[in-house]
PDB file of N, CA and C in Angstrom:
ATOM      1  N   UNK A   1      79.718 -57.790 244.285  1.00  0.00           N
ATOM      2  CA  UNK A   1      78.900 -58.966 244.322  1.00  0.00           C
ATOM      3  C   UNK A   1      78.954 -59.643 242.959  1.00  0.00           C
ATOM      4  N   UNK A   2      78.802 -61.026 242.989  1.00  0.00           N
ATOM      5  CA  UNK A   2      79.352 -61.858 241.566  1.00  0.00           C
ATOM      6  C   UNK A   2      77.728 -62.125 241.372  1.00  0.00           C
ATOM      7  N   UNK A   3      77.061 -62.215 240.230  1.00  0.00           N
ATOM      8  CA  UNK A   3      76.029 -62.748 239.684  1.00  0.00           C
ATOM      9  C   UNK A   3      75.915 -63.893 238.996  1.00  0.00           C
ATOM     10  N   UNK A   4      75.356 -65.099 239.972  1.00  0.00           N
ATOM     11  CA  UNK A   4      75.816 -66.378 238.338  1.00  0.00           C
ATOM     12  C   UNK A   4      74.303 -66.844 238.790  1.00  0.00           C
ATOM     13  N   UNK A   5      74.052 -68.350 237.808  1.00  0.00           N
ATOM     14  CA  UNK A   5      72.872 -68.450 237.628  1.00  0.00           C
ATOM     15  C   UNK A   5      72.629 -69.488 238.030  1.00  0.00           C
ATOM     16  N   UNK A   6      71.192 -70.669 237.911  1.00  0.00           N
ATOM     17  CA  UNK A   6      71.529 -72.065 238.202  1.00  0.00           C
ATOM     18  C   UNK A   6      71.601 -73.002 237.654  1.00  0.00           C
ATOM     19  N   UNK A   7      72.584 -72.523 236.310  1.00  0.00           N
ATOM     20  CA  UNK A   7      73.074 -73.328 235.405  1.00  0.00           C
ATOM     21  C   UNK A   7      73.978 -74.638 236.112  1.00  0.00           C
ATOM     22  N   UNK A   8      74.380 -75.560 235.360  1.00  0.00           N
ATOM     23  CA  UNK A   8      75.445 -76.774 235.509  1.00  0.00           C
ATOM     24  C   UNK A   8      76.327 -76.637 235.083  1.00  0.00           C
ATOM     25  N   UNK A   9      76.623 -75.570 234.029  1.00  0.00           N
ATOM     26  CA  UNK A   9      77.464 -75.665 233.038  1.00  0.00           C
ATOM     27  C   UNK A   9      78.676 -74.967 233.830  1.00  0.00           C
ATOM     28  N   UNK A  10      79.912 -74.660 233.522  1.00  0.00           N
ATOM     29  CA  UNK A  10      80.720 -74.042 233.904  1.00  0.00           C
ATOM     30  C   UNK A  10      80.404 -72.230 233.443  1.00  0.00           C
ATOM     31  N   UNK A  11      81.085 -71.718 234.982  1.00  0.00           N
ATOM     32  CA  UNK A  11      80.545 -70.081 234.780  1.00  0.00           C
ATOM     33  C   UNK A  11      81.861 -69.527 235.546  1.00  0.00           C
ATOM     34  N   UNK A  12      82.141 -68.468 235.119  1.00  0.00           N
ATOM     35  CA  UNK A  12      83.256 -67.820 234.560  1.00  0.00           C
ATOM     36  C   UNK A  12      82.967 -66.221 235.686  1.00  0.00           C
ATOM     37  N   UNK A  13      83.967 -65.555 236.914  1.00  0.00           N
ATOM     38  CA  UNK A  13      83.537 -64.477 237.432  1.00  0.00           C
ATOM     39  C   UNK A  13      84.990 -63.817 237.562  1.00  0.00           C
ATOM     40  N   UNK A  14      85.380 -62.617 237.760  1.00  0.00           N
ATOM     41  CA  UNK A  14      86.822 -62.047 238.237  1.00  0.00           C
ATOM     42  C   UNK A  14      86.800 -61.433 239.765  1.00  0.00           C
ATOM     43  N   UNK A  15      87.849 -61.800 239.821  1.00  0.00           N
ATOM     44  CA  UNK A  15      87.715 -60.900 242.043  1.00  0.00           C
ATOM     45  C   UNK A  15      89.110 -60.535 240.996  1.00  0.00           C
ATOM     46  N   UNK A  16      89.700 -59.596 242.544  1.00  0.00           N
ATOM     47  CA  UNK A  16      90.913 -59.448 243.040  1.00  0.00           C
ATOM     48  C   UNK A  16      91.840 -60.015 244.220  1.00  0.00           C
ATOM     49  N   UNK A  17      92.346 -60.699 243.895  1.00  0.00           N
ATOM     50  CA  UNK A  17      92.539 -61.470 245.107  1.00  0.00           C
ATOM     51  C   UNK A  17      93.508 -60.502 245.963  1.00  0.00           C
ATOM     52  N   UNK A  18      94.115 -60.960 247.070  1.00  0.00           N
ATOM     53  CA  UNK A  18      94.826 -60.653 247.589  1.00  0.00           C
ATOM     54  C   UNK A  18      96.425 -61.126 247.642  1.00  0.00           C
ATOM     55  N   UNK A  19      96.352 -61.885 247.256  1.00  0.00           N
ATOM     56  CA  UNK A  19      97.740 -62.350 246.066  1.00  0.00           C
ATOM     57  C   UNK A  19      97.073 -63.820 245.140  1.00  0.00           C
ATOM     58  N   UNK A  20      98.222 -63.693 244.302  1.00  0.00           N
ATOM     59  CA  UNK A  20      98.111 -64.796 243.327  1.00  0.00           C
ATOM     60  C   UNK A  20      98.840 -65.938 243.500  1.00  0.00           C
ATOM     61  N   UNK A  21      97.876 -66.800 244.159  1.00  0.00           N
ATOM     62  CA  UNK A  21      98.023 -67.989 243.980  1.00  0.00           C
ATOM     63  C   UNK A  21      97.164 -69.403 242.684  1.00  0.00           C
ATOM     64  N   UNK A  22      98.336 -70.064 242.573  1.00  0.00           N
ATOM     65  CA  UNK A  22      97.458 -71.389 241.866  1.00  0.00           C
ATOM     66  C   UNK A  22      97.954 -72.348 242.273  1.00  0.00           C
ATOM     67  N   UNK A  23      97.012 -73.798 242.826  1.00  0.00           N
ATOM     68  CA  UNK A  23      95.758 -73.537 242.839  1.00  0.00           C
ATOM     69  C   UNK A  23      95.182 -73.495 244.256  1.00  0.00           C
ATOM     70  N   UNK A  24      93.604 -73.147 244.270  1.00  0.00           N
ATOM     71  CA  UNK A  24      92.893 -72.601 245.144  1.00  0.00           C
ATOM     72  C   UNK A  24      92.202 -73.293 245.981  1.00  0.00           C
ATOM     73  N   UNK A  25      91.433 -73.148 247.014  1.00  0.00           N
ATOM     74  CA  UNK A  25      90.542 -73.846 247.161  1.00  0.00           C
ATOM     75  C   UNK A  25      89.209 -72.653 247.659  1.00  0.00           C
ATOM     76  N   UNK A  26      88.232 -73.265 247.185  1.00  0.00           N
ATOM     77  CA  UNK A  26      86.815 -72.661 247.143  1.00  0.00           C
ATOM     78  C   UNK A  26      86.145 -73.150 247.869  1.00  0.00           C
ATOM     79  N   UNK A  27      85.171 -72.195 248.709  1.00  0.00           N
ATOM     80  CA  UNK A  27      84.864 -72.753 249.333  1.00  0.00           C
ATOM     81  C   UNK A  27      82.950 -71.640 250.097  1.00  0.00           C
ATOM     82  N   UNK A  28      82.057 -72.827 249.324  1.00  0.00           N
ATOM     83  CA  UNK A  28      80.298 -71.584 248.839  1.00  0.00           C
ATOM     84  C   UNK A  28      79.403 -72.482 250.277  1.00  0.00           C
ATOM     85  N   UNK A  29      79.262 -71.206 250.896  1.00  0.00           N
ATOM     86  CA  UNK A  29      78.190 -71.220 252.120  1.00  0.00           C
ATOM     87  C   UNK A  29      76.815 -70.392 251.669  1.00  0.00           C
ATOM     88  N   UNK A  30      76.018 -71.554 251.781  1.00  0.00           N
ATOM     89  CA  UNK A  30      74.546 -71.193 251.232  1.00  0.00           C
ATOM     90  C   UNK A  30      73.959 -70.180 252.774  1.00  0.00           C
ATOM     91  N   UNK A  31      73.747 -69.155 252.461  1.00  0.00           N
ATOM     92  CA  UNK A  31      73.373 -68.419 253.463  1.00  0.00           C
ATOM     93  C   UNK A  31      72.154 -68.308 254.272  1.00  0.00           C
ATOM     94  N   UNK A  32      71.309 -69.059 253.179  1.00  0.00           N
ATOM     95  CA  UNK A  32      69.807 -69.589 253.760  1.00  0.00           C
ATOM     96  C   UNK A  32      69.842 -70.780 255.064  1.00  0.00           C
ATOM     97  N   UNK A  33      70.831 -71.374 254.887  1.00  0.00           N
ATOM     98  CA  UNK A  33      70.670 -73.041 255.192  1.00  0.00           C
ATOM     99  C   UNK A  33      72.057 -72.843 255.859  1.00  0.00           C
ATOM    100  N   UNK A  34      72.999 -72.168 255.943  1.00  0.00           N
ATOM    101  CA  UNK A  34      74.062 -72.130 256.816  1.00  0.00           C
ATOM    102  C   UNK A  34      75.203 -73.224 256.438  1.00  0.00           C
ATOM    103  N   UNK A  35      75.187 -73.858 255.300  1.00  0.00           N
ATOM    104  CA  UNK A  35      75.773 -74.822 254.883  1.00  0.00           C
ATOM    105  C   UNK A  35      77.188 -74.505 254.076  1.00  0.00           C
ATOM    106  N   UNK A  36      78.643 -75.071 254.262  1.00  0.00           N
ATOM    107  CA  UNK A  36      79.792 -74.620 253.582  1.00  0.00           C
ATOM    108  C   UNK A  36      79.937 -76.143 252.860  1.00  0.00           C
ATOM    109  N   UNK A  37      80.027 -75.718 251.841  1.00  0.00           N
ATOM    110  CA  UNK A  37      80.868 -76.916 250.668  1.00  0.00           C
ATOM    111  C   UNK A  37      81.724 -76.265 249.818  1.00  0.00           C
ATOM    112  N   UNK A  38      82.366 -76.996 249.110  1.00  0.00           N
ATOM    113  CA  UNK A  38      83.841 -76.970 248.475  1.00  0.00           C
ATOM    114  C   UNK A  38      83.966 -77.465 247.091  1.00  0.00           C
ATOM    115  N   UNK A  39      84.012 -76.511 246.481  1.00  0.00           N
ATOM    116  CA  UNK A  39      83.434 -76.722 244.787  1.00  0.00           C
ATOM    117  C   UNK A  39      84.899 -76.404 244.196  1.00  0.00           C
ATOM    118  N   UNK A  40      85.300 -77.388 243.475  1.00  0.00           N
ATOM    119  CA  UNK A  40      86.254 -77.876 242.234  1.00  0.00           C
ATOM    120  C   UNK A  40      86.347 -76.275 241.092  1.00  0.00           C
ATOM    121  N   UNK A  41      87.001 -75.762 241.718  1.00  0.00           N
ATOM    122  CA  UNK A  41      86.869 -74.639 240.301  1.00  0.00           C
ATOM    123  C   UNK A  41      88.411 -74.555 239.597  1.00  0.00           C
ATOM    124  N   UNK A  42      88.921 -73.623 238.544  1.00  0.00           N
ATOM    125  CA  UNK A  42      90.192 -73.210 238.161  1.00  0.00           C
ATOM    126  C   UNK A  42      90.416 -72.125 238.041  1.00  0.00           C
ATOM    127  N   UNK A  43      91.473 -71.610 238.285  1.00  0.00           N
ATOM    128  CA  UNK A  43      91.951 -70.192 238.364  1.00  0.00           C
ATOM    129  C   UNK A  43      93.189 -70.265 237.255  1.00  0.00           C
ATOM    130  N   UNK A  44      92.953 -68.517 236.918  1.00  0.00           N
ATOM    131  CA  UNK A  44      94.144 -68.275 235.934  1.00  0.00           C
ATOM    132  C   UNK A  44      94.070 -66.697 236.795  1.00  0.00           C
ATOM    133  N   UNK A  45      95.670 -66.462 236.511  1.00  0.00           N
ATOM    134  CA  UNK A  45      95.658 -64.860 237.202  1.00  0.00           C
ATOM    135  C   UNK A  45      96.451 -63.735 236.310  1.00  0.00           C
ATOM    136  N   UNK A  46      95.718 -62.947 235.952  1.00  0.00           N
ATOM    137  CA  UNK A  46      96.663 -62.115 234.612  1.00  0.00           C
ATOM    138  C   UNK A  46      96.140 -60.507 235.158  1.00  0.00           C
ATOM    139  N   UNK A  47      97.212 -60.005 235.151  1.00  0.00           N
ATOM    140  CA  UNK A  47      97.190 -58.367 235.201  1.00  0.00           C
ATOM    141  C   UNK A  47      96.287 -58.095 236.965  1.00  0.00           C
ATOM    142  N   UNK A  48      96.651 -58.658 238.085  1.00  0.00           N
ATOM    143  CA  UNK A  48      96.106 -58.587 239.512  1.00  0.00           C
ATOM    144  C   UNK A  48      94.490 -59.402 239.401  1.00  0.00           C
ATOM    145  N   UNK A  49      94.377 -59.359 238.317  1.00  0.00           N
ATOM    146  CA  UNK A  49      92.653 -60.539 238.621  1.00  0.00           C
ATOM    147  C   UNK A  49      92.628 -61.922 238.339  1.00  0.00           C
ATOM    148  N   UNK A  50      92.093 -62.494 239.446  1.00  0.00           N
ATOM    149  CA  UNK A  50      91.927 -64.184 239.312  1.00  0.00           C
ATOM    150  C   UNK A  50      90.491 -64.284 238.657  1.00  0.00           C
ATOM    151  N   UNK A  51      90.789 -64.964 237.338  1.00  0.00           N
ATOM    152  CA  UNK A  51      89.644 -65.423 236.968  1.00  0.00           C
ATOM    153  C   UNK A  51      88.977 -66.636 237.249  1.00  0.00           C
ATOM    154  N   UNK A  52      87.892 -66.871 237.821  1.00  0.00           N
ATOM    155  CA  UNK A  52      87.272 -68.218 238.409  1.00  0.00           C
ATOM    156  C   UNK A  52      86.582 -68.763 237.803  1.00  0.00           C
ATOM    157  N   UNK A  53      86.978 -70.481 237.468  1.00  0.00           N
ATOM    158  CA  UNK A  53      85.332 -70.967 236.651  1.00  0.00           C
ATOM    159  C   UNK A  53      85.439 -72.035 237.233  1.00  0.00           C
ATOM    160  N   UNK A  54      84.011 -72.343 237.346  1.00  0.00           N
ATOM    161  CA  UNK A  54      83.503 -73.803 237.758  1.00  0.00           C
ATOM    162  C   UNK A  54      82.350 -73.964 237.771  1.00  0.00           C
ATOM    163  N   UNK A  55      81.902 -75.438 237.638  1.00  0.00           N
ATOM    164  CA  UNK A  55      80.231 -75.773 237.845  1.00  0.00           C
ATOM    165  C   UNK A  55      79.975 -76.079 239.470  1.00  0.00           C
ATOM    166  N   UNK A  56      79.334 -75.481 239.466  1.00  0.00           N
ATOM    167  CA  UNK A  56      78.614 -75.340 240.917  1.00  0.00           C
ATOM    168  C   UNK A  56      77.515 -76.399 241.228  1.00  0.00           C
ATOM    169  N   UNK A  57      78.344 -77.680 241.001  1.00  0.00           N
ATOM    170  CA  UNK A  57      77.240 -78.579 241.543  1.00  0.00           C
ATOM    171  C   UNK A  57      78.265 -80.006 242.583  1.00  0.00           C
ATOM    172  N   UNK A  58      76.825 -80.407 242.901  1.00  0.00           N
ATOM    173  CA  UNK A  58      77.679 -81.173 244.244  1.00  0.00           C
ATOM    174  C   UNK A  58      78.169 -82.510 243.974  1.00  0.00           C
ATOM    175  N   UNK A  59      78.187 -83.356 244.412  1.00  0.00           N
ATOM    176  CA  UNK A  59      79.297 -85.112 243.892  1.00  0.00           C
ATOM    177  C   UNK A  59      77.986 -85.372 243.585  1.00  0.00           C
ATOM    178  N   UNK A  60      76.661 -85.338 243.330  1.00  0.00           N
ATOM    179  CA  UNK A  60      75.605 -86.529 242.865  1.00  0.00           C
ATOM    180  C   UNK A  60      75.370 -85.676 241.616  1.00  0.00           C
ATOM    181  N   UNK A  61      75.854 -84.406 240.941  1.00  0.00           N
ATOM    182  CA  UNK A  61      75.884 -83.499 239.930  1.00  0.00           C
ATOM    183  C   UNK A  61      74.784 -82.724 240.102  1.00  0.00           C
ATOM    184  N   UNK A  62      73.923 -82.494 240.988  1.00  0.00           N
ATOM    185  CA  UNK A  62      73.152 -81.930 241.423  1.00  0.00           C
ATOM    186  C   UNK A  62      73.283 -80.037 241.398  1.00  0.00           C
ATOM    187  N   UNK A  63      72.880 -79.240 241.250  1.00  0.00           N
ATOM    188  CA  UNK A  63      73.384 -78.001 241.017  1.00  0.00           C
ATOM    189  C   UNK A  63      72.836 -77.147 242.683  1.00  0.00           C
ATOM    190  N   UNK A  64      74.360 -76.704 243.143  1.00  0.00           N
ATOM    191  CA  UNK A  64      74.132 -76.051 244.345  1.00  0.00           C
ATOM    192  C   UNK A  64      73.567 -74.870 244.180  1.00  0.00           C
ATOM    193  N   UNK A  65      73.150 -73.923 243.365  1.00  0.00           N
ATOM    194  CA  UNK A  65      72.782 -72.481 243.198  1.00  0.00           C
ATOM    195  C   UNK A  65      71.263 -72.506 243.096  1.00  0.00           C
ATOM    196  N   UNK A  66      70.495 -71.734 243.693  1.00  0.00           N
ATOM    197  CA  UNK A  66      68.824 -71.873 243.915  1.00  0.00           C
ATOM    198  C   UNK A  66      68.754 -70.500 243.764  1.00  0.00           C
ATOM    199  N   UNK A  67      67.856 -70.238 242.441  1.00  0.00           N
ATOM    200  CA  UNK A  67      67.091 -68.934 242.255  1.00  0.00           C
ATOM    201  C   UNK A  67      66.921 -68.101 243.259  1.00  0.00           C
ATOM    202  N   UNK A  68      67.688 -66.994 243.776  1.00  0.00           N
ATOM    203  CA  UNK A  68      66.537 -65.920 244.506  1.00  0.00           C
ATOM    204  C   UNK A  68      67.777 -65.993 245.752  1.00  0.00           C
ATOM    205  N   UNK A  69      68.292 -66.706 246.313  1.00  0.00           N
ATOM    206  CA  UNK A  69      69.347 -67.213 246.983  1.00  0.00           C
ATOM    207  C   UNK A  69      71.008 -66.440 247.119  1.00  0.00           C
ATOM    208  N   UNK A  70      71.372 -66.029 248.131  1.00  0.00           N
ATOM    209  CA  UNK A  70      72.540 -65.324 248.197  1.00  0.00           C
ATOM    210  C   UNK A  70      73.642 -66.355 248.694  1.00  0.00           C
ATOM    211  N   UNK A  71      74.483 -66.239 248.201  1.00  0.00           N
ATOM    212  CA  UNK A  71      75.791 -67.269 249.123  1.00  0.00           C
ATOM    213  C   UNK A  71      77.253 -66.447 249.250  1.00  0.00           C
ATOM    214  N   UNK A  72      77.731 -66.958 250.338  1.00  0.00           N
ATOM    215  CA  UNK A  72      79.330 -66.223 250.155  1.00  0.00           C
ATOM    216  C   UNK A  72      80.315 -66.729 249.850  1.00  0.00           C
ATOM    217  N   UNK A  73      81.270 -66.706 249.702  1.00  0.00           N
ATOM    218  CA  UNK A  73      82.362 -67.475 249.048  1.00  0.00           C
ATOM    219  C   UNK A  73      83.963 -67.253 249.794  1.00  0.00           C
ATOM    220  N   UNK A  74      84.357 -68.183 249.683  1.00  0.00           N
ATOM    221  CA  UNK A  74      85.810 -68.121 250.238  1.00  0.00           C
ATOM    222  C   UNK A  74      87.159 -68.375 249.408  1.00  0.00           C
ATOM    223  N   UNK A  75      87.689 -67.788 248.618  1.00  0.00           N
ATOM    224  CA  UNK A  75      89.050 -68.356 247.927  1.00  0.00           C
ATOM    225  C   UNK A  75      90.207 -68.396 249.148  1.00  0.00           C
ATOM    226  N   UNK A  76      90.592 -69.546 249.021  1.00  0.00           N
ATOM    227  CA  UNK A  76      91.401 -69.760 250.169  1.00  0.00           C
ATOM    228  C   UNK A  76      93.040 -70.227 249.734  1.00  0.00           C
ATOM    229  N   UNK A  77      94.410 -69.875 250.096  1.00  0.00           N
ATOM    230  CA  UNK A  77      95.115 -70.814 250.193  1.00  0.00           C
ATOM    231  C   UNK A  77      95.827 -71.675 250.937  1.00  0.00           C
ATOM    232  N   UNK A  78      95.500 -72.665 251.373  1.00  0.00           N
ATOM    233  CA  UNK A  78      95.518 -73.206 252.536  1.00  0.00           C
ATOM    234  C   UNK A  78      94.809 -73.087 252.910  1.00  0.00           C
ATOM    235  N   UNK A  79      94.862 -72.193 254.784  1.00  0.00           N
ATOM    236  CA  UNK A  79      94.324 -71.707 255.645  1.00  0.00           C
ATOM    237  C   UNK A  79      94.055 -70.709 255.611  1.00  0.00           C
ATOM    238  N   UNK A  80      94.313 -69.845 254.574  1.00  0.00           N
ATOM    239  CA  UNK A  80      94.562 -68.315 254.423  1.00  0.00           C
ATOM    240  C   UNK A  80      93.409 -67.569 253.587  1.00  0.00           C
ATOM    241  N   UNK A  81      92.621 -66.771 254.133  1.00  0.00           N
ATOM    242  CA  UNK A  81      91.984 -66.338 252.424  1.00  0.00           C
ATOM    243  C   UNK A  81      92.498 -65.252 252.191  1.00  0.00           C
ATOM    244  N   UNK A  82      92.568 -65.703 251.030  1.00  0.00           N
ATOM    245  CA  UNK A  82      92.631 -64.605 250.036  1.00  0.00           C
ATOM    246  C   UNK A  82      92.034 -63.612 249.029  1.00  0.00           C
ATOM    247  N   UNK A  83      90.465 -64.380 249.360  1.00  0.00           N
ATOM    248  CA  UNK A  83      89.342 -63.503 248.779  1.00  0.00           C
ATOM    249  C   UNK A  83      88.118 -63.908 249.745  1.00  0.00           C
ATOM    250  N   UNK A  84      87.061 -62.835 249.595  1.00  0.00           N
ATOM    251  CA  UNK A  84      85.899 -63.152 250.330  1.00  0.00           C
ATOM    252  C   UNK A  84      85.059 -62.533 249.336  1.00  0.00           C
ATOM    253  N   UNK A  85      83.914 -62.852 249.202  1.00  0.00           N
ATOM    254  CA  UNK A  85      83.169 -62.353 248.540  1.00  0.00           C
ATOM    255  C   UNK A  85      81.695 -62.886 248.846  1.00  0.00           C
ATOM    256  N   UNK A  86      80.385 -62.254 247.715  1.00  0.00           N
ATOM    257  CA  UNK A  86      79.294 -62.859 248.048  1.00  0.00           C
ATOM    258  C   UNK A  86      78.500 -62.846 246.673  1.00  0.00           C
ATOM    259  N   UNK A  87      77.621 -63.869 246.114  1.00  0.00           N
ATOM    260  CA  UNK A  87      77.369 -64.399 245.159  1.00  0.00           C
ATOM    261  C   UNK A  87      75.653 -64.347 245.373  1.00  0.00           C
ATOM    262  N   UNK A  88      74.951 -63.996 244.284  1.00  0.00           N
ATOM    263  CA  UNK A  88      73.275 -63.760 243.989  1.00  0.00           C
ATOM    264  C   UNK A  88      73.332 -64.629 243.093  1.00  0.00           C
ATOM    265  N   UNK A  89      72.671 -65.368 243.410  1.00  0.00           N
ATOM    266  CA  UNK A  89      71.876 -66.830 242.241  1.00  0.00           C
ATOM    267  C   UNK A  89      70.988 -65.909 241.310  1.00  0.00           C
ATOM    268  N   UNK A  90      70.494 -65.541 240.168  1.00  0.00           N
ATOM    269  CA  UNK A  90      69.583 -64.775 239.193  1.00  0.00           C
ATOM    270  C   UNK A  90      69.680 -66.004 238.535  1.00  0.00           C
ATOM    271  N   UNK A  91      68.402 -66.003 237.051  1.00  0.00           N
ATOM    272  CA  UNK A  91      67.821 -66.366 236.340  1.00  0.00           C
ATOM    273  C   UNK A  91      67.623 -64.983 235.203  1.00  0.00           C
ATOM    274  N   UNK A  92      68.110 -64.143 235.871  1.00  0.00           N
ATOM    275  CA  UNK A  92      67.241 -62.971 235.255  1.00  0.00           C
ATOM    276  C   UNK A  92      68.616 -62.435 234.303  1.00  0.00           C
ATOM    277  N   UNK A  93      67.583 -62.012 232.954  1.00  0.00           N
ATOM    278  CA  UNK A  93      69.289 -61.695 231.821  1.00  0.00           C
ATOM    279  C   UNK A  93      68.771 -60.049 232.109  1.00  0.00           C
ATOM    280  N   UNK A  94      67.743 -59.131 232.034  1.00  0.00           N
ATOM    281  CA  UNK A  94      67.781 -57.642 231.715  1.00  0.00           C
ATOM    282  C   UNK A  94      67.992 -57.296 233.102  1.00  0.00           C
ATOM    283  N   UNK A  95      69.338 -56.825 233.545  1.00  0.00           N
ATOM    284  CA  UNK A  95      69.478 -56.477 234.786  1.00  0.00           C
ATOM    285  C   UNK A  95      69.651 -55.039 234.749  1.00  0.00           C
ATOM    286  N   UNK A  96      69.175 -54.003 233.783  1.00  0.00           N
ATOM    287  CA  UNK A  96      69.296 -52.686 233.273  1.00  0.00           C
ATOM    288  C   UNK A  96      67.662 -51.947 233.551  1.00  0.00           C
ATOM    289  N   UNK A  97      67.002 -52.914 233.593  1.00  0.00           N
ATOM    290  CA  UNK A  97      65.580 -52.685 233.737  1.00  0.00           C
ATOM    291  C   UNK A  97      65.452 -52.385 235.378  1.00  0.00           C
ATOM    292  N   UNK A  98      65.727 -53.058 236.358  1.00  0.00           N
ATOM    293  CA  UNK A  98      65.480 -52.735 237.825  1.00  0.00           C
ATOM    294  C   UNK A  98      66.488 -51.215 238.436  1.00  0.00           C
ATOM    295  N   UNK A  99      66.140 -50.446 238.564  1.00  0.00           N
ATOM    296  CA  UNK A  99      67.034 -49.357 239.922  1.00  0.00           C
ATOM    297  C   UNK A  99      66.498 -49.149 240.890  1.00  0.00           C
ATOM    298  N   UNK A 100      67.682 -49.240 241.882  1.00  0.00           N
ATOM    299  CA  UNK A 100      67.275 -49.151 243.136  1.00  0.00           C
ATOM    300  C   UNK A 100      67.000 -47.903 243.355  1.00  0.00           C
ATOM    301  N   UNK A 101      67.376 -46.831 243.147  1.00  0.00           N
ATOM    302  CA  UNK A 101      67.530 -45.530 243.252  1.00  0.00           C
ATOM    303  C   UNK A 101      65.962 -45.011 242.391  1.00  0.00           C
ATOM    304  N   UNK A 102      65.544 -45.913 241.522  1.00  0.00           N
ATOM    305  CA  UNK A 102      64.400 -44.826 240.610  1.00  0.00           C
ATOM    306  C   UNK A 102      63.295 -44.523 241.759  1.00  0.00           C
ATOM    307  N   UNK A 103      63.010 -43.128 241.224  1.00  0.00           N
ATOM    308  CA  UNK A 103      61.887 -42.030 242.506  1.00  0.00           C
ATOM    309  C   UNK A 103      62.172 -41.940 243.645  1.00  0.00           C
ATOM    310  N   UNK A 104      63.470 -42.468 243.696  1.00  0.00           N
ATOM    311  CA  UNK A 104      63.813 -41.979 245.470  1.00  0.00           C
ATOM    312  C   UNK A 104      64.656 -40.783 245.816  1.00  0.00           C
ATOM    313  N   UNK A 105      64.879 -40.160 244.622  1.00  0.00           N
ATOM    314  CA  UNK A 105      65.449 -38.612 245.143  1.00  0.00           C
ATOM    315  C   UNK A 105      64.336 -37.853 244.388  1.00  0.00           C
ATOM    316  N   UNK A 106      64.062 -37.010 244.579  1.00  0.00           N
ATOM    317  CA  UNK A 106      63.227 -35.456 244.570  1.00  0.00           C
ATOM    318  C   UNK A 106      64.125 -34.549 244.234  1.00  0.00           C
ATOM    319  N   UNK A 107      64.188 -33.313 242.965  1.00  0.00           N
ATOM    320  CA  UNK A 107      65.231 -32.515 243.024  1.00  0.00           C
ATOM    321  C   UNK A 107      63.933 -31.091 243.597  1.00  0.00           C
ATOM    322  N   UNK A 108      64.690 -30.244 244.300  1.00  0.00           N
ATOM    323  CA  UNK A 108      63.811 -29.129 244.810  1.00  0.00           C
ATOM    324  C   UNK A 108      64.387 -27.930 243.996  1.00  0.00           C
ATOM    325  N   UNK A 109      63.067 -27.336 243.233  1.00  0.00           N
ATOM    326  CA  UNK A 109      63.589 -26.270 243.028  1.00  0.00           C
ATOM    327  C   UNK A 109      62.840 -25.146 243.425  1.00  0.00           C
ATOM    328  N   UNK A 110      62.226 -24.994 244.534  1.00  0.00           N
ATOM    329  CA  UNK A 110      61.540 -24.094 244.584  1.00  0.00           C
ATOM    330  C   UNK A 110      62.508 -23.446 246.304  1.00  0.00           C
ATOM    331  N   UNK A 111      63.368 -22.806 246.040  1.00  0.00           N
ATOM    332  CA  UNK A 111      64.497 -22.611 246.813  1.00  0.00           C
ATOM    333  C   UNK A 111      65.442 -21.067 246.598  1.00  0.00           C
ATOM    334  N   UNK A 112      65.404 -20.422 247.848  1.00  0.00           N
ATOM    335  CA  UNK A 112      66.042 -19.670 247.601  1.00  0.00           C
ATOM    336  C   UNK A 112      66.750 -18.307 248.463  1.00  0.00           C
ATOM    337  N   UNK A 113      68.437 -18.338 247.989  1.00  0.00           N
ATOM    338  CA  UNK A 113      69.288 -18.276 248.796  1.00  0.00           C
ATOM    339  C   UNK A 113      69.612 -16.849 250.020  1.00  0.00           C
ATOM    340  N   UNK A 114      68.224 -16.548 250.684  1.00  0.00           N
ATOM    341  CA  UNK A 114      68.453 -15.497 250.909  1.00  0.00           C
ATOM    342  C   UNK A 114      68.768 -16.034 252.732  1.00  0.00           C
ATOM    343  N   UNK A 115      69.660 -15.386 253.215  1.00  0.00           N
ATOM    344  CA  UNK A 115      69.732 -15.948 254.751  1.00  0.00           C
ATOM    345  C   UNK A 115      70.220 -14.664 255.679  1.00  0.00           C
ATOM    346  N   UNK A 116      69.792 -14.507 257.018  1.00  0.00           N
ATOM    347  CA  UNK A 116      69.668 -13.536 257.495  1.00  0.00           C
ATOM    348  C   UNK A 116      70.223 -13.916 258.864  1.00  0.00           C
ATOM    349  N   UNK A 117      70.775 -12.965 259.057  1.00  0.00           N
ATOM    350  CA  UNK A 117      72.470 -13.059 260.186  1.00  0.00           C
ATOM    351  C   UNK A 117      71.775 -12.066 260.952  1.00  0.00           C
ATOM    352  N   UNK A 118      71.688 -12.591 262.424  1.00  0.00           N
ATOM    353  CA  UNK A 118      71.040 -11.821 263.392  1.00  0.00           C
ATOM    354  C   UNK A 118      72.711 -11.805 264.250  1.00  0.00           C
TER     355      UNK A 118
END
């Protein structure tokens, strides 16, 4: 999953594509609202990863990315994709602070290995 924010500015993510092509076409379905548009980005491809940047906003410069918001993404060439992926809108910089996992395992130690074969 790619993390970008709802900046204007140009933002910068790596996939793997499925081959290397230049250039691309992109293509971000807001998953709330069911909506596909087609955002202007550039690719460079070095050592199997396409690096992607672009501003994520629409022809009135308006910024397509909304806090809290998941979208998926399509790198396409042609008709073809060549990447799929899915994108979390954050605001948030300490992403070291949340685990999903904290207090949800229990280690048991009050255990012990005796077992009896009838």
């Amino acid at each position: 999953m790619v993390v970008l924010t709802t900046s204007i500015n140009a933002q910068t993510f790596k996939v793997i594509p499925r081959s290397a092509i230049n250039p691309v076409t992109f293509e971000l379905t807001d998953k709330s609202k069911r909506t596909t548009v087609a955002v202007v980005v550039t690719v460079s491809n070095s050592n199997g990863y396409m690096t992607v940047t672009g501003s994520f906003i629409d022809a009135e410069s308006n910024p397509l990315m909304i806090e809290g918001r998941f979208y998926s993404f399509a790198i396409k060439n042609g008709n073809v994709i060549i990447f799929r992926g899915t994108i979390f809108c954050t605001d948030q910089t300490n992403f070291n602070i949340f685990d999903v996992n904290s207090g949800a395992y229990i280690t048991e130690d009050t255990y012990n290995n005796d077992f009896v074969i009838i």
